[in-house]
Protein backbone atom coordinates (compact mmCIF):
# COMPACT_ATOMS: atom_id res chain seq x y z
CA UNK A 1 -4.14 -9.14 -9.83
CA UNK A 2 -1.05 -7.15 -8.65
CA UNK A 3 2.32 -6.92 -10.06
CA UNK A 4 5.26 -4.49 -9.36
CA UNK A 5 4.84 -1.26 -11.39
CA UNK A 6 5.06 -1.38 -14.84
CA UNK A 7 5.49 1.66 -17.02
CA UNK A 8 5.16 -0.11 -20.25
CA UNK A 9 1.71 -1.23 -19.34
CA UNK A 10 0.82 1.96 -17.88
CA UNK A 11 1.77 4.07 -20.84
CA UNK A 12 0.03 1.25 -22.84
CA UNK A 13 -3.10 2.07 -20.48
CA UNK A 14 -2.70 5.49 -21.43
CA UNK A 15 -2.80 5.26 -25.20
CA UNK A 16 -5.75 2.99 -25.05
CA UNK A 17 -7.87 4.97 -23.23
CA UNK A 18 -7.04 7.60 -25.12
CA UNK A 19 -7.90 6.35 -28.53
CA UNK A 20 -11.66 4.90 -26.46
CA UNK A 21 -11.79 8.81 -25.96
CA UNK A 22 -11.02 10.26 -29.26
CA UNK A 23 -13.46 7.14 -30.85
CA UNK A 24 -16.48 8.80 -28.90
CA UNK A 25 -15.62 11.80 -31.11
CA UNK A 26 -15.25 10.27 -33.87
CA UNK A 27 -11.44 11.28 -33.50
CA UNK A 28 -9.41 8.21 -35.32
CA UNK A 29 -5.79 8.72 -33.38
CA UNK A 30 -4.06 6.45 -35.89
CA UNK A 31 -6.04 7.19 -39.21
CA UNK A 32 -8.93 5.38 -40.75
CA UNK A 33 -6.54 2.83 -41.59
CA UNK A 34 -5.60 1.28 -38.72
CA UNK A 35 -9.49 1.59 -37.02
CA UNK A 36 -8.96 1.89 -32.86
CA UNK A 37 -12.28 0.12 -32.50
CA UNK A 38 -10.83 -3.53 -33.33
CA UNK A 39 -7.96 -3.09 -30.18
CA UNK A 40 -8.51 -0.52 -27.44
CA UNK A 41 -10.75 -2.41 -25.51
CA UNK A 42 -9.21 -5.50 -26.21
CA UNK A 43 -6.52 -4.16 -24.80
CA UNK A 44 -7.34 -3.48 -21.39
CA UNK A 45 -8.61 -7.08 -21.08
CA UNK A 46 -5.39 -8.49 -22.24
CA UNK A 47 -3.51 -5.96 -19.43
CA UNK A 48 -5.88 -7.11 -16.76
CA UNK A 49 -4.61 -10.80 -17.51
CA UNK A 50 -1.04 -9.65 -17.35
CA UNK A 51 -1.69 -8.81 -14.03
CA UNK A 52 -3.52 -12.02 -12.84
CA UNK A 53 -1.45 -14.02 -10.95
CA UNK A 54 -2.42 -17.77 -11.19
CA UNK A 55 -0.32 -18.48 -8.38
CA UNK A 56 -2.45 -17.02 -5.40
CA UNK A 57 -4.20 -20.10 -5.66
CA UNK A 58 -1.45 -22.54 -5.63
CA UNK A 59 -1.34 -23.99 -2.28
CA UNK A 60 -4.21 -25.47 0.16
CA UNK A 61 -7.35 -23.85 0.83
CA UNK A 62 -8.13 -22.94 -2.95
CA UNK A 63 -11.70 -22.33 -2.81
CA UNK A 64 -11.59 -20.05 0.37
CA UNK A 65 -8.83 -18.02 -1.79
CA UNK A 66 -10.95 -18.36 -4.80
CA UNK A 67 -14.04 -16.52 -2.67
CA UNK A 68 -11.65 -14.36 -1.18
CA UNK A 69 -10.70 -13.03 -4.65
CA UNK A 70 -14.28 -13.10 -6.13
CA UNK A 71 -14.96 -10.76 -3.05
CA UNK A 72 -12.16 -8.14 -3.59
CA UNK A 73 -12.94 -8.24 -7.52
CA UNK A 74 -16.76 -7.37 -7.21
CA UNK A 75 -15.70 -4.33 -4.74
CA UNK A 76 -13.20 -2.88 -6.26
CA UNK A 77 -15.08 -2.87 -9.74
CA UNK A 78 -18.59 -3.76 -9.21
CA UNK A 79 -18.08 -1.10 -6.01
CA UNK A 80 -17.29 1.42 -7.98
CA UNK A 81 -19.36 0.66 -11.16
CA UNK A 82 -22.55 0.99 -8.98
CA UNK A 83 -21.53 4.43 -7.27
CA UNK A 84 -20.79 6.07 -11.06
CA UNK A 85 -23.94 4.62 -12.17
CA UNK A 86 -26.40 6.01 -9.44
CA UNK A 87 -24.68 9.51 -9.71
CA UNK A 88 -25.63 9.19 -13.81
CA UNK A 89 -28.47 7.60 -12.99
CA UNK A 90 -29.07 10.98 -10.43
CA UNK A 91 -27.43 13.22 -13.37
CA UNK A 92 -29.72 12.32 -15.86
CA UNK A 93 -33.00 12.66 -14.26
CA UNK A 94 -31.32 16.45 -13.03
CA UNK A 95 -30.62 17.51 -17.05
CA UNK A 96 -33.79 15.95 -17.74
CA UNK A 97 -35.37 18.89 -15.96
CA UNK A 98 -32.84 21.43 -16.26
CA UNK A 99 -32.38 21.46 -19.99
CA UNK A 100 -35.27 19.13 -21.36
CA UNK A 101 -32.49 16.61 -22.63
CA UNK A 102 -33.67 13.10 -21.80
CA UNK A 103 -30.25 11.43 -22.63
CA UNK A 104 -30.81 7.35 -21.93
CA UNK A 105 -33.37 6.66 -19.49
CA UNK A 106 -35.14 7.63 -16.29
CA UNK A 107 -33.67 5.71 -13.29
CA UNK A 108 -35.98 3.16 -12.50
CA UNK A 109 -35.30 0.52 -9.56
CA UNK A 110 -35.07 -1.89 -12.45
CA UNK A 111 -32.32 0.24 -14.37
CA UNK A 112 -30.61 1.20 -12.00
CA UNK A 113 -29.69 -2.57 -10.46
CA UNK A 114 -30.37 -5.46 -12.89
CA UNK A 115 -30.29 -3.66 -16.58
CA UNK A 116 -26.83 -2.81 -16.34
CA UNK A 117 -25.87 -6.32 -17.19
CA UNK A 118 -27.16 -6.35 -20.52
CA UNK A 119 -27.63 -2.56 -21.18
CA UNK A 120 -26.95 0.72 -20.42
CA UNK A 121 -29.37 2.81 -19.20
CA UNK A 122 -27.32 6.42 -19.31
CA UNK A 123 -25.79 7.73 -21.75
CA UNK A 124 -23.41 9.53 -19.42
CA UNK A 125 -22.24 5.87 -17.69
CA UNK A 126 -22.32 4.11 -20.84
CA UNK A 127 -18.65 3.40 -21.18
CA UNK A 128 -18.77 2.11 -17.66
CA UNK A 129 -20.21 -1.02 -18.83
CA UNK A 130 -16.89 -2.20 -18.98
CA UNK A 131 -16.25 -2.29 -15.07
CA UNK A 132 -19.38 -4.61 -15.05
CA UNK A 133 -18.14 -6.62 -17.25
CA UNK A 134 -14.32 -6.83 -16.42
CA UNK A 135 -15.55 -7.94 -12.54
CA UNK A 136 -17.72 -10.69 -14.35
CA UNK A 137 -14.95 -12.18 -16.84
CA UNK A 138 -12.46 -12.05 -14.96
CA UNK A 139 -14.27 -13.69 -11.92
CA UNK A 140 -15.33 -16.58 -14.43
CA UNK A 141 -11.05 -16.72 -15.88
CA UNK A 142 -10.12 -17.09 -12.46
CA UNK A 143 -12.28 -19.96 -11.94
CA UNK A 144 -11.63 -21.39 -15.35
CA UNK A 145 -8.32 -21.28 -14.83
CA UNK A 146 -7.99 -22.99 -11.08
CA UNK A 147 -9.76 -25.70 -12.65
CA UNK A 148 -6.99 -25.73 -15.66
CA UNK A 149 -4.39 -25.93 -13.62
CA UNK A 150 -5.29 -28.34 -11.33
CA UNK A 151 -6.03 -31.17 -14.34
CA UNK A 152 -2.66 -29.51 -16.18
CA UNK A 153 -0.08 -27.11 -15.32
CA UNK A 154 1.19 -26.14 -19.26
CA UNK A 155 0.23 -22.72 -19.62
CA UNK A 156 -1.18 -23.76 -22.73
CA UNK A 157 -3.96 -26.00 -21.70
CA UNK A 158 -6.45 -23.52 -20.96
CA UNK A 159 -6.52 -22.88 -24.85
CA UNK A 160 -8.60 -25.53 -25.07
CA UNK A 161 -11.34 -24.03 -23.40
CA UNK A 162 -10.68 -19.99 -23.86
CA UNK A 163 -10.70 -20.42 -27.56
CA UNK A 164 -14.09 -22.77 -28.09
CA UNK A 165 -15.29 -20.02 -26.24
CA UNK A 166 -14.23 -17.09 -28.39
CA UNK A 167 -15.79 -19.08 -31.42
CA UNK A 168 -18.47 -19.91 -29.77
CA UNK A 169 -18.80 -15.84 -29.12
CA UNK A 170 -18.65 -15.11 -33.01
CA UNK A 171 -21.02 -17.74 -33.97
CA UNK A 172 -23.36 -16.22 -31.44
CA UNK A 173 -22.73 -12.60 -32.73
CA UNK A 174 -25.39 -11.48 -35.31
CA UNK A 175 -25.12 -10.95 -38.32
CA UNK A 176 -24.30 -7.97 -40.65
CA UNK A 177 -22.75 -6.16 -37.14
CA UNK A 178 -26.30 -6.24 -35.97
CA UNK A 179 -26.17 -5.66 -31.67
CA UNK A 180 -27.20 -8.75 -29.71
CA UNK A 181 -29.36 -8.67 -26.47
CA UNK A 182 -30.53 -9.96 -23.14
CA UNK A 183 -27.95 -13.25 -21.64
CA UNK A 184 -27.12 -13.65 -25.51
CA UNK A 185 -25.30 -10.11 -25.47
CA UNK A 186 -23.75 -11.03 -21.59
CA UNK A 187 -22.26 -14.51 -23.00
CA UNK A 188 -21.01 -13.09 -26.24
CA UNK A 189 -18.69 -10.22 -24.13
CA UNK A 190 -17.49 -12.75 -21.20
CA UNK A 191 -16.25 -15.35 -24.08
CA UNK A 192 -15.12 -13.00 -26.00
CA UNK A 193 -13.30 -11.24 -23.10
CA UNK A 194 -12.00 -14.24 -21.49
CA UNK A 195 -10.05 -14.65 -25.00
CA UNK A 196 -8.21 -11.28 -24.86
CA UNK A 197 -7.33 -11.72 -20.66
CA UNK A 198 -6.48 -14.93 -21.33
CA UNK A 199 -3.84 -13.70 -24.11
CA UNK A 200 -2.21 -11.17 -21.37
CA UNK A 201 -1.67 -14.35 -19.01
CA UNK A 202 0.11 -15.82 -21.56
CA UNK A 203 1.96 -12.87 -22.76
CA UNK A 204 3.06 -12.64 -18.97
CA UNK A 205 3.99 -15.78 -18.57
CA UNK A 206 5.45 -16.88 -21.97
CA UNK A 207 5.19 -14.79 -24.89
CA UNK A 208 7.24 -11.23 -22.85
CA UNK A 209 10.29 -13.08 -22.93
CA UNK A 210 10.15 -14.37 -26.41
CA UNK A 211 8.69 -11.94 -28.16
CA UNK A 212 11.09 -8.92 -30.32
CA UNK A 213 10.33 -5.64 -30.66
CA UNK A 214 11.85 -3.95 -33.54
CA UNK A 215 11.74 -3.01 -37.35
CA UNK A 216 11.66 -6.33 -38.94
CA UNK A 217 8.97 -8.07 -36.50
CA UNK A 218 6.72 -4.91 -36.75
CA UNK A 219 7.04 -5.39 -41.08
CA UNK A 220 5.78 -8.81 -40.33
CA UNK A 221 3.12 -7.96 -37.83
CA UNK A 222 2.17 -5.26 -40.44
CA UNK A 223 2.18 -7.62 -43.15
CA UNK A 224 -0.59 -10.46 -41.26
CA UNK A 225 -3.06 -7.35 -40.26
CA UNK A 226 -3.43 -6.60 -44.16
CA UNK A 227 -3.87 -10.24 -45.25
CA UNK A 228 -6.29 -10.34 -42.51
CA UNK A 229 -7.96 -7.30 -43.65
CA UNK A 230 -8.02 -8.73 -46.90
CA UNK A 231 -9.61 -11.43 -45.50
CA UNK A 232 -11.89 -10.05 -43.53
CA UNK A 233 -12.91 -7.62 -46.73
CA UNK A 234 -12.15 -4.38 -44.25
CA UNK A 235 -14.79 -5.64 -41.86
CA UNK A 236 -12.30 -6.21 -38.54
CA UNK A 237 -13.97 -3.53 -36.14
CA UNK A 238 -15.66 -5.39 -33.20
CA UNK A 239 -17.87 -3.69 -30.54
CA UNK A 240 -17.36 -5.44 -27.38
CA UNK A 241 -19.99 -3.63 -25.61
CA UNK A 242 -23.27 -4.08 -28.04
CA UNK A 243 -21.78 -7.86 -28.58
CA UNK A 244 -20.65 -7.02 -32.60
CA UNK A 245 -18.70 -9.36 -34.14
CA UNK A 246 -18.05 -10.47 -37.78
CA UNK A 247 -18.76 -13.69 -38.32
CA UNK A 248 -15.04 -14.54 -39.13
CA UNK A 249 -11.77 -15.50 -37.11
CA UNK A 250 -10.22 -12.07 -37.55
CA UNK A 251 -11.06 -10.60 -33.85
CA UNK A 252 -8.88 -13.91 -32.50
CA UNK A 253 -5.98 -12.61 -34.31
CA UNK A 254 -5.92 -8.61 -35.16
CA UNK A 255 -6.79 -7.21 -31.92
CA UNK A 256 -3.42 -8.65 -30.69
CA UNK A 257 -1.73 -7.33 -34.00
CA UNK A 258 -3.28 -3.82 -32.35
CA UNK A 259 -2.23 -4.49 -28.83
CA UNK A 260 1.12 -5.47 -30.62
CA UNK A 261 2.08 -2.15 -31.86
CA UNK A 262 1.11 -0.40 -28.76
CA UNK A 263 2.95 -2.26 -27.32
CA UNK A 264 5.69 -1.68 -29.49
CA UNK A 265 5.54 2.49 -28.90
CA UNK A 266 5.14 2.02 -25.01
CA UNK A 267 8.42 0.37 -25.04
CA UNK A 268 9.78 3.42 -26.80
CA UNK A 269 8.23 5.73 -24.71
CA UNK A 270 8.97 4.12 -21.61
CA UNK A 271 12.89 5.42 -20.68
CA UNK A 272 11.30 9.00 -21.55
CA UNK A 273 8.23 8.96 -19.23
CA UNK A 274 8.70 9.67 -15.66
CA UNK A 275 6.54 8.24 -12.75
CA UNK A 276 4.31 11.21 -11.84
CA UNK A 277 4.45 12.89 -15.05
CA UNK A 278 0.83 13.19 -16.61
CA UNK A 279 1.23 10.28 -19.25
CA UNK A 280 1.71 8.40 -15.70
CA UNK A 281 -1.13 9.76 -14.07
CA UNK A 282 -3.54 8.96 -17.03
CA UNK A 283 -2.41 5.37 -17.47
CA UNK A 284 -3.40 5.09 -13.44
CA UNK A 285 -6.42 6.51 -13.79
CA UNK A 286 -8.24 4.48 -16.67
CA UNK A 287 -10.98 3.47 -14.89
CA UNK A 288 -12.06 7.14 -13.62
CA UNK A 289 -11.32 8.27 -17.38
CA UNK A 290 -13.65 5.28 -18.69
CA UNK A 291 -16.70 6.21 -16.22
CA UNK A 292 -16.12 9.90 -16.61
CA UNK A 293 -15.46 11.17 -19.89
CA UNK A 294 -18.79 11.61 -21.18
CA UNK A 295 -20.47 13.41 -18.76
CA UNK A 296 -17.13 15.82 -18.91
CA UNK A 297 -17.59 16.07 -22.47
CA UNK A 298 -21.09 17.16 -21.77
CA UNK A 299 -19.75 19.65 -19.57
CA UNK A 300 -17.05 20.87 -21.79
CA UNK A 301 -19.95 21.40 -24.53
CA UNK A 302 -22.13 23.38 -22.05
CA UNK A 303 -18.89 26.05 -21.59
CA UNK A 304 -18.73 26.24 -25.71
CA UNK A 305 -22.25 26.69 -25.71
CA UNK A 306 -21.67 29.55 -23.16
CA UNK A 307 -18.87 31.08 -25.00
CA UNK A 308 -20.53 30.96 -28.68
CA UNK A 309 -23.41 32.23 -26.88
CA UNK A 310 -25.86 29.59 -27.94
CA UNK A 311 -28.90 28.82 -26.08
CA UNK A 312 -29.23 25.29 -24.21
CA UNK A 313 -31.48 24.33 -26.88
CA UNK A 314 -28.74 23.51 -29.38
CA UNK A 315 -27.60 20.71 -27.26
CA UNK A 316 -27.64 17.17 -29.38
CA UNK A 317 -30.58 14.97 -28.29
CA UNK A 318 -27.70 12.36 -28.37
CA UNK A 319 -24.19 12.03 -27.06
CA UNK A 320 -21.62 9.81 -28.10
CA UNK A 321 -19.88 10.87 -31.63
CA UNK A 322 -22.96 13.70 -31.84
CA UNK A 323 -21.56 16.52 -29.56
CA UNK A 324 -21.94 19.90 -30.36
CA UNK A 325 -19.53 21.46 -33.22
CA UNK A 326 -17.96 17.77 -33.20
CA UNK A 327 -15.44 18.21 -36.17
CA UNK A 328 -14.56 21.80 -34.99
CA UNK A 329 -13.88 21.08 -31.24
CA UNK A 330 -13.01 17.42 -31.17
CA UNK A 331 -9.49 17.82 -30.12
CA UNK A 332 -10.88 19.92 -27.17
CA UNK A 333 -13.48 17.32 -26.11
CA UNK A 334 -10.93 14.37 -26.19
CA UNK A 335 -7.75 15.59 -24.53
CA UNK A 336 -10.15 17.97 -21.96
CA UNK A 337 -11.89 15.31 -20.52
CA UNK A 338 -8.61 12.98 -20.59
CA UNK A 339 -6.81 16.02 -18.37
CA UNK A 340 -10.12 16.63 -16.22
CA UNK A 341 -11.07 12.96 -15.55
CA UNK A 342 -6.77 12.22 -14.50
CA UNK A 343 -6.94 14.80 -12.02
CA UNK A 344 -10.54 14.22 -10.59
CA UNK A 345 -9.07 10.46 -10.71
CA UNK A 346 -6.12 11.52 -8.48
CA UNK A 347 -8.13 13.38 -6.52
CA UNK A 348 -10.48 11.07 -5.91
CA UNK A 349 -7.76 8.18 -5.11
CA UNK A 350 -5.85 11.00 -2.41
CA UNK A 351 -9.45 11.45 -0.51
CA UNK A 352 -9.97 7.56 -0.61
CA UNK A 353 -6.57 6.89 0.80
CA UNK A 354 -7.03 9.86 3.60
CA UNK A 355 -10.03 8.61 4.82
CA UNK A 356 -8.90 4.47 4.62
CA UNK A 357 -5.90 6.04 6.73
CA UNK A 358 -8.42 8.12 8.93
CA UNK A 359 -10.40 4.98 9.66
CA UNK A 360 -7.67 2.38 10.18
CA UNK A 361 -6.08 5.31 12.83
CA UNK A 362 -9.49 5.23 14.72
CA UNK A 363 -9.51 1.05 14.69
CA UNK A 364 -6.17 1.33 16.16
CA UNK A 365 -6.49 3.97 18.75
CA UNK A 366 -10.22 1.72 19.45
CA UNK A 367 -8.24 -1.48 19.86
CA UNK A 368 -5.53 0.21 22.08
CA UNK A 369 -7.96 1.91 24.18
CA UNK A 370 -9.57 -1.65 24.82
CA UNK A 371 -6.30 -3.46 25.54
CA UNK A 372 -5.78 -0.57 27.87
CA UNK A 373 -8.99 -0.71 29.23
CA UNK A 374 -8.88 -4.49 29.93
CA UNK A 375 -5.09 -4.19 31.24
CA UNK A 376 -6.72 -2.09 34.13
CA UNK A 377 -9.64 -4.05 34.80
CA UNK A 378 -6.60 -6.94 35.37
CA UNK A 379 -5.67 -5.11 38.08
């Protein structure tokens, strides 16, 4: 999964969770034109396979590397899925007394292990979903693609699997952008996933070095998104998370007409933006921003409340696109709880690293004392 720093994809990083942001108040960054909804979260399944890195499993011992990698994957996101989703779980049942605002669910045993798979229980956490499920597709990819490789080393061969797949996700969708449930909803996401991290591998590994970035191949790129969504009849928006699809073959090709132009401005921006700088520090902290940003929202609304001197019952009885004064204070929800989020990311990462450090200097001074210990007894 690791590669040497990229700026491009970070910035990249940055935009998309941005425009996930701005969505959840209703805020279209790039018009109602060219929807968001069919490519930001897309997009950060086609940057997590740009970072996978086929080759860890190249030489002997493949299946004790495979487990090895299954292991650090379901820490690092199930890990931290499961601590954001307790403290919502926590959160929820607290505003549920505090301001008689039941948003989601009580915590249950149930809701707060299992249901997460297919559902999400609080509203606060409910963009988290995605942690769950990037830990789950990409721990099936991996093993798809070991598999791949070892019948047929063209990059290209695993097409023949990741793309049945995505079709196989459509045809399962429902209908009329109706949301699908239960193990239906859980394949629909991981094939349709699979698809989008399987087009960052390749992009990685093939398409980077071949690919132009300029005037003319952004007319044509341009160009195929409006005969698709002439095709489509204006109907390319997909929702990953409730398992929405058209039933057509649109979300195999515009969401990487989306990631495309992205693309395109991140390698503009990318001489201009310095590591450090805050467009930086958001594109590292994604994953805080994705788990964070609505209960931040919520808190943002509370101080607007406070300042318009409104009582607590004026609080929506829903969040998501229904926060208070929406259309006025948009802007102010979305790039808040971007700025917030980053720096309670970077905090958070600086008192993870200080106490990793603090307990790897206690192993050590443990394992010296013990050496030293057993050097005397020698004697």
């Amino acid at each position: 999964m690791a590669k040497s720093f990229n700026m491009e994809m970070n910035i990249a990083k940055a935009l998309g969770i941005f425009a996930i942001v701005a969505g959840h108040t209703r805020w279209n960054i790039f018009g109602d034109f060219w929807a968001s909804g069919f490519w930001h979260v897309p997009l950060f399944f086609f940057i997590s396979g740009y970072f996978f890195k086929a080759e860890l499993f190249e030489v002997s011992g493949v299946l004790k590397k495979y487990f090895a990698f299954v292991k650090k994957i379901v820490c690092k996101y199930l890990g931290r899925f499961y601590a954001y989703h307790f403290f919502y779980g926590g959160m929820t049942y607290l505003i549920y007394i505090w301001f008689d605002r039941l948003y989601g669910k009580l915590p249950t045993l149930k809701n707060l292990t299992l249901s997460p798979i297919d559902t999400s229980p609080f509203m606060f956490s409910a963009p988290n979903w995605f942690l769950y499920q990037l830990a789950i597709s990409i721990v099936i990819f991996a093993l798809i693609i070991v598999i791949c490789r070892k019948l047929n080393k063209n990059i290209f061969f695993p097409m023949m699997v990741f793309l049945p797949l995505a079709l196989l996700a459509i045809s399962l969708a429902k209908p009329d952008f109706k949301p699908s449930f239960g193990l239906t909803k859980v394949i629909i996401k991981t094939c349709i996933s699979m698809y989008y991290i399987y087009g960052g591998y390749l992009y990685r590994n093939y398409f980077e070095k071949v690919t132009k970035f300029n005037i003319k191949t952004m007319g044509v790129v341009t160009c195929l998104f409006l005969m698709f969504f002439l095709y489509a009849d204006g109907k390319i928006t997909l929702d990953i998370h409730q398992a929405k699809l058209y039933h057509n073959i649109s979300h195999l090709i515009t969401p990487f007409i989306g990631i495309y132009f992205v693309l395109f401005v991140s390698k503009l921006l990318a001489p201009l933006v310095s590591e450090k700088s805050f467009i930086d520090k958001v594109g590292r902290n994604t994953l805080h921003i994705m788990a964070n940003h609505i209960f931040v929202i919520f808190l943002i609304e509370l101080i607007v409340l406070l300042l318009e001197h409104k009582g607590i019952s004026n609080l929506p009885k829903s969040l998501i696109g229904r926060f208070y004064k929406m259309e006025k204070y948009k802007f102010l929800y979305a790039l808040g709880s971007v700025a917030i989020c980053t720096y309670v990311g970077e905090l958070l990462n600086f008192t993870g690293k200080q106490i990793k450090n603090n307990f790897e200097g206690w192993k050590n001074r443990k394992l010296n004392y013990s050496l030293k210990y057993r050097t005397v007894e020698s004697k």
